[in-house]
Structures are given as C-alpha cells and as structure tokens.
Protein backbone atom coordinates (compact mmCIF):
# COMPACT_ATOMS: atom_id res chain seq x y z
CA UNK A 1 15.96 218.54 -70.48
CA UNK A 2 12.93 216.80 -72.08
CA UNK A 3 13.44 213.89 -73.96
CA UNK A 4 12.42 215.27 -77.15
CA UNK A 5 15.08 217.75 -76.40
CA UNK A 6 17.88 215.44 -75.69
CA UNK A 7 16.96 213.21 -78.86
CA UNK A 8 17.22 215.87 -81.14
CA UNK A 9 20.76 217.05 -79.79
CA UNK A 10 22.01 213.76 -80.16
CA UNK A 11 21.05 213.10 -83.55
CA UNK A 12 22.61 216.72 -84.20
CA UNK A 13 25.83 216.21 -82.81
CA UNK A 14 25.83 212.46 -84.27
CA UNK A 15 25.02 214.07 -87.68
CA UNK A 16 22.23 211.04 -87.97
CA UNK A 17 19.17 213.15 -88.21
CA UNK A 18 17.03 211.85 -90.67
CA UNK A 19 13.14 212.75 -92.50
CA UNK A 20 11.12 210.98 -89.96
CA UNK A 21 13.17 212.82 -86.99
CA UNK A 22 12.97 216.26 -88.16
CA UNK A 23 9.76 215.99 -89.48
CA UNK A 24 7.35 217.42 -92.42
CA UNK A 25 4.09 217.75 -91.34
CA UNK A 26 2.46 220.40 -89.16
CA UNK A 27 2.18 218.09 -85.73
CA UNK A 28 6.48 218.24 -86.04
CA UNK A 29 6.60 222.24 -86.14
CA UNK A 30 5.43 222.01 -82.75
CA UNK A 31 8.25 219.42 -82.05
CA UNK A 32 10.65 222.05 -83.31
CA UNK A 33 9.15 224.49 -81.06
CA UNK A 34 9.12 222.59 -77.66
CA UNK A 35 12.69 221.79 -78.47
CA UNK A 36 13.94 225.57 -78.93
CA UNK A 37 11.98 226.12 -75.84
CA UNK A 38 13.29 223.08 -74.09
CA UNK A 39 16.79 224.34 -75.15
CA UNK A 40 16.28 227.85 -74.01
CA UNK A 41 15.23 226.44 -70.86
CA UNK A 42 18.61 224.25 -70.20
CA UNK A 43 21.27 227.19 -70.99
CA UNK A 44 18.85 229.60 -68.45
CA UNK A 45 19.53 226.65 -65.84
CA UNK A 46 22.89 225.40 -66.82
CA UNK A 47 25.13 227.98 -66.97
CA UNK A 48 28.15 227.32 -69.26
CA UNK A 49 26.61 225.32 -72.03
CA UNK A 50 26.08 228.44 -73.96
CA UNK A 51 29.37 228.25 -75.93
CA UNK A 52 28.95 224.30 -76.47
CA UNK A 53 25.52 225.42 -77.65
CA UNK A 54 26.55 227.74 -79.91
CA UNK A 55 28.79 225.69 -81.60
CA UNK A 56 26.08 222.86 -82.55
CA UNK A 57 23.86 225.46 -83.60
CA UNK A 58 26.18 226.59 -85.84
CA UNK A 59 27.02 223.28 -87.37
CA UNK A 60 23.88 222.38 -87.23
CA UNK A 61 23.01 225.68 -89.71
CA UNK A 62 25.51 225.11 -91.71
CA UNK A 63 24.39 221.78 -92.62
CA UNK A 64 20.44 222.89 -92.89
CA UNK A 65 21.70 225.45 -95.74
CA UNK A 66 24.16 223.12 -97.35
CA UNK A 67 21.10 220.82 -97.87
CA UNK A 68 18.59 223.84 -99.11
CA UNK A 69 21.28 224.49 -101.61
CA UNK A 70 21.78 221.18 -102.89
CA UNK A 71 18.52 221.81 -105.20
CA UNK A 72 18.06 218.81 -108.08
CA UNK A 73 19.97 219.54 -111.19
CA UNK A 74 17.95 217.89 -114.18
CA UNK A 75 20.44 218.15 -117.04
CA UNK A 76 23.30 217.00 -114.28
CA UNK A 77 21.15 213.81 -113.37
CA UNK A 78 20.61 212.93 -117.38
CA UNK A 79 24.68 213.30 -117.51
CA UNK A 80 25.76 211.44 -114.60
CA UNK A 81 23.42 208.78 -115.47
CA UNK A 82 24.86 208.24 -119.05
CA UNK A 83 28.50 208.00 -117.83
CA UNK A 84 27.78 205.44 -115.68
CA UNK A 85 26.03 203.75 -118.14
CA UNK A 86 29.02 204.15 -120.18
CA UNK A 87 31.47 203.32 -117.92
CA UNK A 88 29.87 200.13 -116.57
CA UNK A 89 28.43 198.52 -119.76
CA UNK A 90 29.11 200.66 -122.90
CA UNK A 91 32.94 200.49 -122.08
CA UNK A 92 32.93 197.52 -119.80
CA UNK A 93 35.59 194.45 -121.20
CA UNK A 94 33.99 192.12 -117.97
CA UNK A 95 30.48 192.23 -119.17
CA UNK A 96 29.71 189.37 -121.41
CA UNK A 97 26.76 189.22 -123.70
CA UNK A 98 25.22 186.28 -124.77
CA UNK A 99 25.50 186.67 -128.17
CA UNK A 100 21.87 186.65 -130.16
CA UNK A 101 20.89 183.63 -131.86
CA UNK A 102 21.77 183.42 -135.79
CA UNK A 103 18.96 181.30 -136.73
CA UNK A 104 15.20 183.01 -137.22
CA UNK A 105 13.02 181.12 -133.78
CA UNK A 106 11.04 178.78 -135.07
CA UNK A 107 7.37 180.15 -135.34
CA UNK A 108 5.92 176.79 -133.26
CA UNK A 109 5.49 176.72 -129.78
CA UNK A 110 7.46 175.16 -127.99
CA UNK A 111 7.64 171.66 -127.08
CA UNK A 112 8.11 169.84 -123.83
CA UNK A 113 11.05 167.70 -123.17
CA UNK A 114 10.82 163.98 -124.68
CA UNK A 115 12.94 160.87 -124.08
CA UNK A 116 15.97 159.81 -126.25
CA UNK A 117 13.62 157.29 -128.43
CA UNK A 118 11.79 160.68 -129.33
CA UNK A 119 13.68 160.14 -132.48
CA UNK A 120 11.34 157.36 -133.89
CA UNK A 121 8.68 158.51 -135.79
CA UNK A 122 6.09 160.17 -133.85
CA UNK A 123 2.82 158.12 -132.89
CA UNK A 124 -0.21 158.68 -135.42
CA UNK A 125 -2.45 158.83 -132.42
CA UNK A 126 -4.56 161.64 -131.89
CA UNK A 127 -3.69 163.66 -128.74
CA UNK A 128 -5.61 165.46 -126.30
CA UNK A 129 -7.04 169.13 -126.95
CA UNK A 130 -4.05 171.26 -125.65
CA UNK A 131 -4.30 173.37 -122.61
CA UNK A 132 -5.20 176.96 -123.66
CA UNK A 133 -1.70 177.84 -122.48
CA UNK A 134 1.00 175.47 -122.91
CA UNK A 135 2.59 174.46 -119.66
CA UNK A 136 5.99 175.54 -120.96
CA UNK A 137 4.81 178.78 -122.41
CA UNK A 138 3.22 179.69 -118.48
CA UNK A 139 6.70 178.84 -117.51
CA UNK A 140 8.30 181.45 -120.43
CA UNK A 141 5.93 184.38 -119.43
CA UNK A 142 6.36 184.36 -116.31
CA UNK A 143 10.31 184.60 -116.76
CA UNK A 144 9.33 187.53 -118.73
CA UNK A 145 7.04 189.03 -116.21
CA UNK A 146 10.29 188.38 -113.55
CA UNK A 147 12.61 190.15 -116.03
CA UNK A 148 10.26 193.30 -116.40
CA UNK A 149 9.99 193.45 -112.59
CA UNK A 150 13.63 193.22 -111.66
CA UNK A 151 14.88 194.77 -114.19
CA UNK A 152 15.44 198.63 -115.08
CA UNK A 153 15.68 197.62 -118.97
CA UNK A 154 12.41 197.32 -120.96
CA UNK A 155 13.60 194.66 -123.40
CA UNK A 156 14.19 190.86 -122.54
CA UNK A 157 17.08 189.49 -121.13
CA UNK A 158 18.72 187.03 -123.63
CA UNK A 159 18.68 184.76 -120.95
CA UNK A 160 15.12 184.37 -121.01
CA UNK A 161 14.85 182.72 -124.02
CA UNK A 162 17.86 180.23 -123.38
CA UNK A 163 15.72 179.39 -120.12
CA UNK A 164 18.38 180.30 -117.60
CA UNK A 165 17.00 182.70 -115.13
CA UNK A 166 16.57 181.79 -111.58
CA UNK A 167 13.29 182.97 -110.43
CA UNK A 168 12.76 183.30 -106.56
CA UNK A 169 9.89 181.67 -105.05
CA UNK A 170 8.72 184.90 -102.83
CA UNK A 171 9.90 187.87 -104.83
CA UNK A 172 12.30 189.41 -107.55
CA UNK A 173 15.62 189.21 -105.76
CA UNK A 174 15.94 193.62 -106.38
CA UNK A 175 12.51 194.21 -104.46
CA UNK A 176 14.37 191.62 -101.36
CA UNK A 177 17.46 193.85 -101.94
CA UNK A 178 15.65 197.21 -101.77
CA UNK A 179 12.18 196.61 -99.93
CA UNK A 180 12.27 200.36 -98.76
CA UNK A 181 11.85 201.77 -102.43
CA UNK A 182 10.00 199.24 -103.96
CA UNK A 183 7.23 199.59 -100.57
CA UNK A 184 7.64 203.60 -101.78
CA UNK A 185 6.85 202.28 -105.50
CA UNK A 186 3.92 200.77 -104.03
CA UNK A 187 2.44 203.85 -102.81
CA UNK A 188 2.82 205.55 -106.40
CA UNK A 189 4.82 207.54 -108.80
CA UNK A 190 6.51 210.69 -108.65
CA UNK A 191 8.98 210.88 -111.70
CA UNK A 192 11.18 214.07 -112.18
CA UNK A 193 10.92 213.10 -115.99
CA UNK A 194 9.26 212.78 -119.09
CA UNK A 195 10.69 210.75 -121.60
CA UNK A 196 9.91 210.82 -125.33
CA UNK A 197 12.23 207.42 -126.82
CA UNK A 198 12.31 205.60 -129.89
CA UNK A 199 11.15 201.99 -129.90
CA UNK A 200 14.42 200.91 -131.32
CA UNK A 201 15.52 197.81 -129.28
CA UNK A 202 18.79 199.06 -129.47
CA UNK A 203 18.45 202.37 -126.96
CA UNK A 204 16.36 201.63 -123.78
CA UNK A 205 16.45 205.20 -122.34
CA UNK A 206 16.35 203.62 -118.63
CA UNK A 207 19.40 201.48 -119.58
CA UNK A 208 21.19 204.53 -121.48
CA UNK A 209 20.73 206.81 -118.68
CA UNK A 210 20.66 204.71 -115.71
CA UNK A 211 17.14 205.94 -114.57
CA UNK A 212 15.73 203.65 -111.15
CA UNK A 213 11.95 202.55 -111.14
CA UNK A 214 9.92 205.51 -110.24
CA UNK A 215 12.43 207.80 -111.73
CA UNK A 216 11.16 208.40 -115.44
CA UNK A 217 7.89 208.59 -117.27
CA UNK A 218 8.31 206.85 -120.39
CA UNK A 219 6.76 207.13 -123.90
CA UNK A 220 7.95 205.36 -126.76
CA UNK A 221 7.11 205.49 -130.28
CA UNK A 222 8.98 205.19 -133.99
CA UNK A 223 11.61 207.70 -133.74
CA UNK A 224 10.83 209.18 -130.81
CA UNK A 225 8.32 212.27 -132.34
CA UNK A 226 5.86 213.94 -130.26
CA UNK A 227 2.97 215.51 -132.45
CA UNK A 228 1.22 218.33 -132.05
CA UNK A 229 -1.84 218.75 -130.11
CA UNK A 230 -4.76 216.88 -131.46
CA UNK A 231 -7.46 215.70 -129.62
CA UNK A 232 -8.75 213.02 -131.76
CA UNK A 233 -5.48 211.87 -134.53
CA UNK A 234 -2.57 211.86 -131.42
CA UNK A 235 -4.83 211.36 -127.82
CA UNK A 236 -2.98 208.49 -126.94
CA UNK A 237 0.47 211.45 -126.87
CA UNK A 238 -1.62 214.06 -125.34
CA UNK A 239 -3.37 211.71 -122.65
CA UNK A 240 0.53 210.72 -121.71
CA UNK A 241 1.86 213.67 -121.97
CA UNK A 242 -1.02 215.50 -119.49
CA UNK A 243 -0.75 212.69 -117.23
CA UNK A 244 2.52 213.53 -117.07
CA UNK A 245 2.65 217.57 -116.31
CA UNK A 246 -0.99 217.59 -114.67
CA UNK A 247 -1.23 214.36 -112.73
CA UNK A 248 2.68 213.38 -112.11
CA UNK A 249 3.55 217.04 -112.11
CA UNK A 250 7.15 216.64 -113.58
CA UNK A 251 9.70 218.95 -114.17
CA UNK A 252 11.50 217.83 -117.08
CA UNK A 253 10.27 216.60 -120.84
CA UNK A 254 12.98 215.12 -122.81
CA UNK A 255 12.61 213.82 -126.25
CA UNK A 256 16.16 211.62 -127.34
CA UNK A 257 16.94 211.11 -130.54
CA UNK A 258 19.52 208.60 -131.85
CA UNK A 259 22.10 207.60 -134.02
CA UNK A 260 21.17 204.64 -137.09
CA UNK A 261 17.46 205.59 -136.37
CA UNK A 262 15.27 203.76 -139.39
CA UNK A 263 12.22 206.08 -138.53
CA UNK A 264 14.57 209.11 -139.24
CA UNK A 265 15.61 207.17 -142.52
CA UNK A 266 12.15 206.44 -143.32
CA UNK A 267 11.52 210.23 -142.91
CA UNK A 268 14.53 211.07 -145.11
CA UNK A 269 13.24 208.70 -147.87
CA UNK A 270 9.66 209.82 -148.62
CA UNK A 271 9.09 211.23 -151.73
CA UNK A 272 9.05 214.56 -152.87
CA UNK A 273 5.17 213.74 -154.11
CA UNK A 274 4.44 212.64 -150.67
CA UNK A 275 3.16 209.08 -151.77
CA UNK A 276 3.04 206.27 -148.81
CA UNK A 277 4.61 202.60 -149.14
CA UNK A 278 3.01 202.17 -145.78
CA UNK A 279 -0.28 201.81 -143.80
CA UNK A 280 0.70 203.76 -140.64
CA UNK A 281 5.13 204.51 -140.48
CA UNK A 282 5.10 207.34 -143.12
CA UNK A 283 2.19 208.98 -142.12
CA UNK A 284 3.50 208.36 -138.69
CA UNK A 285 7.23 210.14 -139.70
CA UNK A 286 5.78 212.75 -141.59
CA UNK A 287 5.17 214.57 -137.90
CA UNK A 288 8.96 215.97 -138.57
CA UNK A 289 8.41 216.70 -141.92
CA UNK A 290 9.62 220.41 -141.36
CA UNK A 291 12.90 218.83 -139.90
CA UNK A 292 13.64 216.86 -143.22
CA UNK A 293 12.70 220.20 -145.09
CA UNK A 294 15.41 221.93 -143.22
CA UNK A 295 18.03 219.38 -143.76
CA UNK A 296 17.44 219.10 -147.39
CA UNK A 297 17.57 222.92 -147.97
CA UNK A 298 20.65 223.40 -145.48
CA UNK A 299 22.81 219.99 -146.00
CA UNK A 300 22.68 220.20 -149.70
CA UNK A 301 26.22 219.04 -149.99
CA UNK A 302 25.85 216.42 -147.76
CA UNK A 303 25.59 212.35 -148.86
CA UNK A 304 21.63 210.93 -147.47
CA UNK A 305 23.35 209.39 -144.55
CA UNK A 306 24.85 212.16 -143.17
CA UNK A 307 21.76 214.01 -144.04
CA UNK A 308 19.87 211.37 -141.70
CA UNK A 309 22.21 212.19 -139.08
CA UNK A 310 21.36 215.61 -138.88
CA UNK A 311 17.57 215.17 -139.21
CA UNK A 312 17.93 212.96 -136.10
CA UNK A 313 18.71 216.21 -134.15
CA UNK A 314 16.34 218.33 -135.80
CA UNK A 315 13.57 215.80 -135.44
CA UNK A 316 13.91 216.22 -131.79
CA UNK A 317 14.12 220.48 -132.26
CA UNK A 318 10.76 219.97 -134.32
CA UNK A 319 9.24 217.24 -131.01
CA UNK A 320 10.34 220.33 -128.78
CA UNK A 321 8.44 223.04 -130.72
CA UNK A 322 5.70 220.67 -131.27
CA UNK A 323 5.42 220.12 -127.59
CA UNK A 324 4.39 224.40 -127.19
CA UNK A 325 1.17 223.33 -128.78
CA UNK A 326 -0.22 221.66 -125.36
CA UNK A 327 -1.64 224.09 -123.24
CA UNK A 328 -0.49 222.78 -119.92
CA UNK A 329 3.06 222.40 -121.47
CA UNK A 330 3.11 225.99 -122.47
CA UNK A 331 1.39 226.78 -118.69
CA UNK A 332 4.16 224.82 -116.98
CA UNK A 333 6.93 226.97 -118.93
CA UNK A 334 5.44 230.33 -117.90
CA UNK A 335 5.04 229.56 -114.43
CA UNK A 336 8.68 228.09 -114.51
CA UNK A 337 7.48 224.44 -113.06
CA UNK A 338 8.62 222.63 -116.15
CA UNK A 339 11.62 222.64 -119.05
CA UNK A 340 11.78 221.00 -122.11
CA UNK A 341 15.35 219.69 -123.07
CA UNK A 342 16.46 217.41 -126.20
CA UNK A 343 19.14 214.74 -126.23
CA UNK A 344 21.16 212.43 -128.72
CA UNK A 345 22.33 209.31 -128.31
CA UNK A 346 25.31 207.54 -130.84
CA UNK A 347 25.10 203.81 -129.83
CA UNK A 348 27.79 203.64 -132.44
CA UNK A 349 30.31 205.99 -131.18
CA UNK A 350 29.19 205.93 -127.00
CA UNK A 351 28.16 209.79 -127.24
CA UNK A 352 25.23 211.81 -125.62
CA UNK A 353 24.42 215.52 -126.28
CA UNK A 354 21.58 217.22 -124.41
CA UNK A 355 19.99 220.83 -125.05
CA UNK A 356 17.33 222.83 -124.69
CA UNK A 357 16.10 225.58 -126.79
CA UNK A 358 14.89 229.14 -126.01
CA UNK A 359 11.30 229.67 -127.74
CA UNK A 360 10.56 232.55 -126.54
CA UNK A 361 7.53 231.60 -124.56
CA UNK A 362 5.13 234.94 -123.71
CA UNK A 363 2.16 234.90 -121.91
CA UNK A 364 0.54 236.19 -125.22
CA UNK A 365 1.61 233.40 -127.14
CA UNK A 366 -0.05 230.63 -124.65
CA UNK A 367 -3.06 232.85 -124.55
C-alpha cells in the first residue's frame, strides 16, 4: 500500500483529516485518484479487507455529506452571535465597567508627571518649543492603536484613558493567542457581511453581534441610512457598498437600526416646511424621509416617542429599498449570490429582531 494510501486511511479512521490533507487544488485530485487506485489495488491482493473497507467507506461518506450539508446559515450566525453577546456581557453580573468619568476632560493636553513641590507657583521661565507630539500623547495613541488591534469593539476601552492597559512589547496579546487567523488576516479579507450601523457609541455592531476580525464589512454613519444611488452626492456609500458585493463578494447586507437613536429623532423632528437647523444632519436624515411619512400617516395615535420607535424600523425598510437602486445589488439578488436583511437592536430592553423583505426583484426591473 503506498504511503499516500496508508496516510489517508489513517486520518479516515482517526477522523483527523483536515483542508491541507484532503486537498483543494487540482495537483490533490490526482492524490484522490492514486489513492482509490492504491486502494483498489490492496483489496485485489488482500483478500478479506473488503468488509473492513466497506465499513470506512461508509463512514467516511457519511461524514463527506454531513459536511456538504452543513451550508452557512446567515440569519443563524447574526442570532447566535447576539445571544452570546447577551449572555456574556448584556446579562453578565461578573463584568465590571469602569464607570465613565462625570467631569467634561479637560481640553489641554496632558501634562507629564511633576514632583510634590509642583505645587509652588510655576517658574516664569520660558520653556523650550514643545515636541510636535507630546511624549505622553505618543504614549496615549499608541494605547489606542493597541486597543483597535486587539480588540473586536470599535470604540475605546475606558481603560485607555485611565492609562491602565498593558501593552506587549512584540504584539497584541490576541494576534500571540491566535497567530493562525490573524497570519490569514494578513493575506486579506473575505467577510460574509455587509454592515450598515449607526455611529452611536452605544451599539458597536461587532460587539452586539459578536462578529471576529475578518468577519464583517462595516459602514457606519448617523442612523445607520444607506442612500440611494448617486454617483456624485453619496460615492463615499456606493464606493463601500461595491467594494463590498464586487470586490469582497459578500453574501449578506444588513442595515441595524436601534432603539434611543437621535438621528431617527432628528428625522422625526424636522419640520413640516422642511427648514434645516443644521449644516449637514438634516439633510443627512432626510434620506428616510418616506419612513417618517409613513409613521406620521399610520401612528397617528401614537405619542413622538413611540412614533420614533417605529420610524427606527422603517428607516431600515426604506435603507433596504434604497439599496435596489445599485445595480450590482440588484445583479447579486437575481443571480441569488446576495440577500439583503434588516435588524433592530433595543440596548434598553437586550432585544434583536432581524428580517428581510420580499421586493419582488424581476429581471425587468434591474434592466
């Protein structure tokens, strides 16, 4: 028996057959080959194998077509990831927060440390020209580069600011835990996800949904809207959001709405004139401006804060529709290669919704 052969029984019967050993590439079909011949070879030699044989080959089938069955279940992923978010730190008594500090930061930089008699006057002599970046403030950003590297969060760690991170001297401590993903990382990005998230510091959709580096594409933006296709007023959306289907090819775009969302409020509160307050947020907002039509005409009865709460759903209906006006999007949905889904998150009460809607997409309609 060659040794080929003998390998891949071994790792068959051991149930330890892994990528590199069965192989993806066209050099390994010919591995597969030799070892079916190699196999067919042994029984014709050895007589009395054949029922042993039989046996791993049926395993060994049954696990191949357990595997091709297990196919990646987008809305499943979004849900798993939220309860453990919610189990380990929305519900979590053991986690403790350090609380956020009561008094507005002082707007001037920071100062290094000085000795006990720093509390005499201070010296009327002129000091040198400061160092285009403070010695101290090299020290903070690079905390904050740390923090954005290890972490899976994209706002700063309290702990940053109160100076007590411990920052290795060769790399982030979750590249030495992991090196195998973070080499893959390295290579470049193949995210099953697009995600469309408010800049509200309060819902980080990596922390909400416990998405890993390389795992989501991530746009954020006040209240979470996605306009509609406009090559010169929204190209920094379209750029992302082609990147995303064209370039990163991936299979889901979800825009998340949430709960207390000021953008949404904002929204809610223009107008009836249509006259700004603003320089950029209203104008901004005004992308949903179908969504607060809808909840005015249909939520009549209903106080303005409850009528907020349903244009934070709608807002996301109007993203989804809104998202049909990019070619490639509409492409991707014919052809079956991509979905569109919304989602809600309360922060107040620990709740996520996710849905998707049926638009009807025709092949005349993306003509």
């Amino acid at each position: 028996m060659s040794g080929k052969l003998k390998k891949c029984m071994m790792l068959c019967c051991s149930g330890q057959v892994t990528k590199e050993d069965m192989g993806t590439n066209g050099s390994n079909v010919n591995s597969y080959e030799e070892a079916i011949a190699g196999l067919k070879k042994l029984l014709s030699e050895k007589h009395g194998l054949e029922g042993v044989a039989a046996t791993k080959i049926k395993q060994l089938t049954a696990e191949l077509e357990g595997t091709a069955a297990k196919a990646f279940n987008l809305a499943e992923r979004v849900k798993t990831g939220f309860a453990h978010f919610k189990k380990e730190k929305f519900e979590s008594k053991s986690t403790s927060v350090r609380p956020l500090p009561s008094s507005k930061p002082s707007s001037n930089p920071p100062r290094a440390a000085t000795s006990p008699s720093s509390s005499n006057p201070p010296s009327t002599r002129s000091s040198p020209s400061p160092h285009p970046l403070h010695p101290r403030l090299t020290l903070d950003l690079w905390k904050t580069v740390c923090i954005g590297i290890c972490s899976n969060h994209d706002f700063p760690d309290h702990n940053v600011a109160a100076g007590a991170v411990s920052i290795s001297k060769d790399q982030p401590l979750l590249i030495r835990k992991n090196p195998a993903l973070y080499g893959e990382l390295a290579k470049g990005q193949s995210p099953k996800f697009m995600v469309f998230a408010c800049s509200d510091s309060r819902v980080c959709p990596s922390h909400v949904l416990d998405f890993q580096p390389g795992e989501a594409f991530v746009v954020r933006n006040i209240a979470s809207m996605v306009p509609p296709f406009d090559q010169t007023k929204y190209a920094g959306v379209g750029a992302a959001v082609e990147y995303a289907v064209l370039h990163l090819k991936v299979e889901t775009i979800m825009v998340i709405g949430h709960s207390c969302c000021g953008g949404i409020k904002g929204l809610m509160s223009i107008p009836d004139d249509g006259t700004t307050a603003s320089e950029f947020i209203e104008n901004w907002v005004k992308i949903c401006m179908p969504a607060k039509s809808k909840v005015q005409a249909e939520c009549k009865g209903l106080d303005f804060a409850e009528q907020c709460k349903n244009c934070e759903k709608e807002a996301v209906n109007v993203s989804l529709a809104n998202l049909l006006t990019y070619p490639f999007v509409r492409a991707g949905l014919l052809k079956k290669t991509l979905t569109i889904r919304g989602g809600h998150y309360d922060f107040v009460k620990g709740s996520f919704e996710q849905w998707s809607l049926d638009f009807g997409v025709t092949p005349s309609l993306s003509a």
